[in-house]
C-alpha atoms as a PDB file:
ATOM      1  CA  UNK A   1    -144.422  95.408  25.425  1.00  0.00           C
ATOM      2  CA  UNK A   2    -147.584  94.288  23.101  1.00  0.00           C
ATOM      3  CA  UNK A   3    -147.491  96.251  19.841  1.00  0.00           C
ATOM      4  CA  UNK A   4    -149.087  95.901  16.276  1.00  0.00           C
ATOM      5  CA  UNK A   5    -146.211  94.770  14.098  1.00  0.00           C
ATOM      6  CA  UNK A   6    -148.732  95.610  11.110  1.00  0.00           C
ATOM      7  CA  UNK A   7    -148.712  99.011  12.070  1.00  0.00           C
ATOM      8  CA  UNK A   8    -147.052 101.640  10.355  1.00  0.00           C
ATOM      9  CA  UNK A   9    -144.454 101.222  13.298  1.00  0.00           C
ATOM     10  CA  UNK A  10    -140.112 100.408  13.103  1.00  0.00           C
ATOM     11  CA  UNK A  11    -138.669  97.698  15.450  1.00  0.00           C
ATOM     12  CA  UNK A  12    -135.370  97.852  16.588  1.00  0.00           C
ATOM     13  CA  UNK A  13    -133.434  94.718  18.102  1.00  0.00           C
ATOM     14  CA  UNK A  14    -130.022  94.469  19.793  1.00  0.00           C
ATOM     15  CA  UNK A  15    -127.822  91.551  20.501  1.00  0.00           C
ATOM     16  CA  UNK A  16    -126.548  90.891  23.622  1.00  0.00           C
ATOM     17  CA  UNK A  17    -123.067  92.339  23.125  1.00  0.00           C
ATOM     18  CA  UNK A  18    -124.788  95.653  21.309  1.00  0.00           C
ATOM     19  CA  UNK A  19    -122.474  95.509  18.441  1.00  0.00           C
ATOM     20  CA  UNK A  20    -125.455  93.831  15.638  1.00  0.00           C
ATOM     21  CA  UNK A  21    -128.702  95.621  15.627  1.00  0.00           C
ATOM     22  CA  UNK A  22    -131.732  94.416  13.398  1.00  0.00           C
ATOM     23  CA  UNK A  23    -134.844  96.796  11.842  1.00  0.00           C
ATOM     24  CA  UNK A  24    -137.948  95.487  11.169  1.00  0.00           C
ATOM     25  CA  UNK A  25    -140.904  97.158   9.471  1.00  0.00           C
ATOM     26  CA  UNK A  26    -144.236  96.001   7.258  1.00  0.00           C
ATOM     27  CA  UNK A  27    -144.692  97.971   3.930  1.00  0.00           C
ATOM     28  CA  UNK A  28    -147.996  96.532   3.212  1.00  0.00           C
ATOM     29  CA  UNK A  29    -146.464  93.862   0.394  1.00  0.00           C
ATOM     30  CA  UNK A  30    -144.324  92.047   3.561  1.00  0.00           C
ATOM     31  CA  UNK A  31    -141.972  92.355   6.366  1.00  0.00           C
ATOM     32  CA  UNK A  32    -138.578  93.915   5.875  1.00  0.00           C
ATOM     33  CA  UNK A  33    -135.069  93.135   8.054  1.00  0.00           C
ATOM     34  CA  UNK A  34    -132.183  95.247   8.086  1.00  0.00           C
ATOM     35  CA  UNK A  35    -129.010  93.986   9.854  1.00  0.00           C
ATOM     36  CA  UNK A  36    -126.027  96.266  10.989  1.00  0.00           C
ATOM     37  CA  UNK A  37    -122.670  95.103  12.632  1.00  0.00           C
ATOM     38  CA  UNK A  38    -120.051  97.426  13.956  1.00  0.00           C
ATOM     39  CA  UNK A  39    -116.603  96.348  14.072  1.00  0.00           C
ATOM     40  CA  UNK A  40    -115.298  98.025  16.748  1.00  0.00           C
ATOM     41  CA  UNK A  41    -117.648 100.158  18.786  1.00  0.00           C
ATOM     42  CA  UNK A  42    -120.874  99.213  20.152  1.00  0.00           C
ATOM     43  CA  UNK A  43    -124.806 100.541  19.548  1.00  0.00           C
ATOM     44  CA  UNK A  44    -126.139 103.131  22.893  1.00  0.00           C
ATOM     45  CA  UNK A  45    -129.075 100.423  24.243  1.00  0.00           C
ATOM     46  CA  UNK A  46    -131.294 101.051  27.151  1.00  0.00           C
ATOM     47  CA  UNK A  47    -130.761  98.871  30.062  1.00  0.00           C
ATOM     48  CA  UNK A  48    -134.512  98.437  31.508  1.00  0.00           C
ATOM     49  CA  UNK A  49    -137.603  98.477  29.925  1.00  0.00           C
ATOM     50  CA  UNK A  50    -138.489 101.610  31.792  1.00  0.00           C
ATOM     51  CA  UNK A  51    -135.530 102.979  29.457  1.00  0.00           C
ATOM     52  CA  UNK A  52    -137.102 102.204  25.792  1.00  0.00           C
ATOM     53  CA  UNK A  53    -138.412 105.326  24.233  1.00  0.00           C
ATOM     54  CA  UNK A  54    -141.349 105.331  21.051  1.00  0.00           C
ATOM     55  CA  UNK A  55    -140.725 108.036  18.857  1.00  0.00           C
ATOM     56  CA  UNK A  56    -143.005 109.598  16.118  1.00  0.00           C
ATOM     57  CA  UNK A  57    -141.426 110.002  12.466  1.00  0.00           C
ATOM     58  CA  UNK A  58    -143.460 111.895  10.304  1.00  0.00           C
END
């Protein structure tokens, strides 16, 4: 999956064990990163590629 991480786009990230998930975003002074951790439940992650979804946020 090739995409412009200049663009006006929001990148999520997962770890392995779906309980940490990381946002990433440019706002056109530098790159931000947001980190969450659950304690005790876990973050719904697609399985497959085929799975991954791009949704438009106006």
């Amino acid at each position: 999956m090739k995409k412009d991480v200049f663009s006006e786009s929001v990148f999520l990230f997962c770890n392995r064990k779906k309980d940490k998930l990381k946002m990433l975003y440019w706002d056109r002074s530098g790159f931000c990163l947001w980190q969450k951790r659950l304690e005790e439940s876990k973050f719904p992650w697609p399985n497959t590629e085929e799975e991954v979804q791009s949704k438009v946020v106006t």
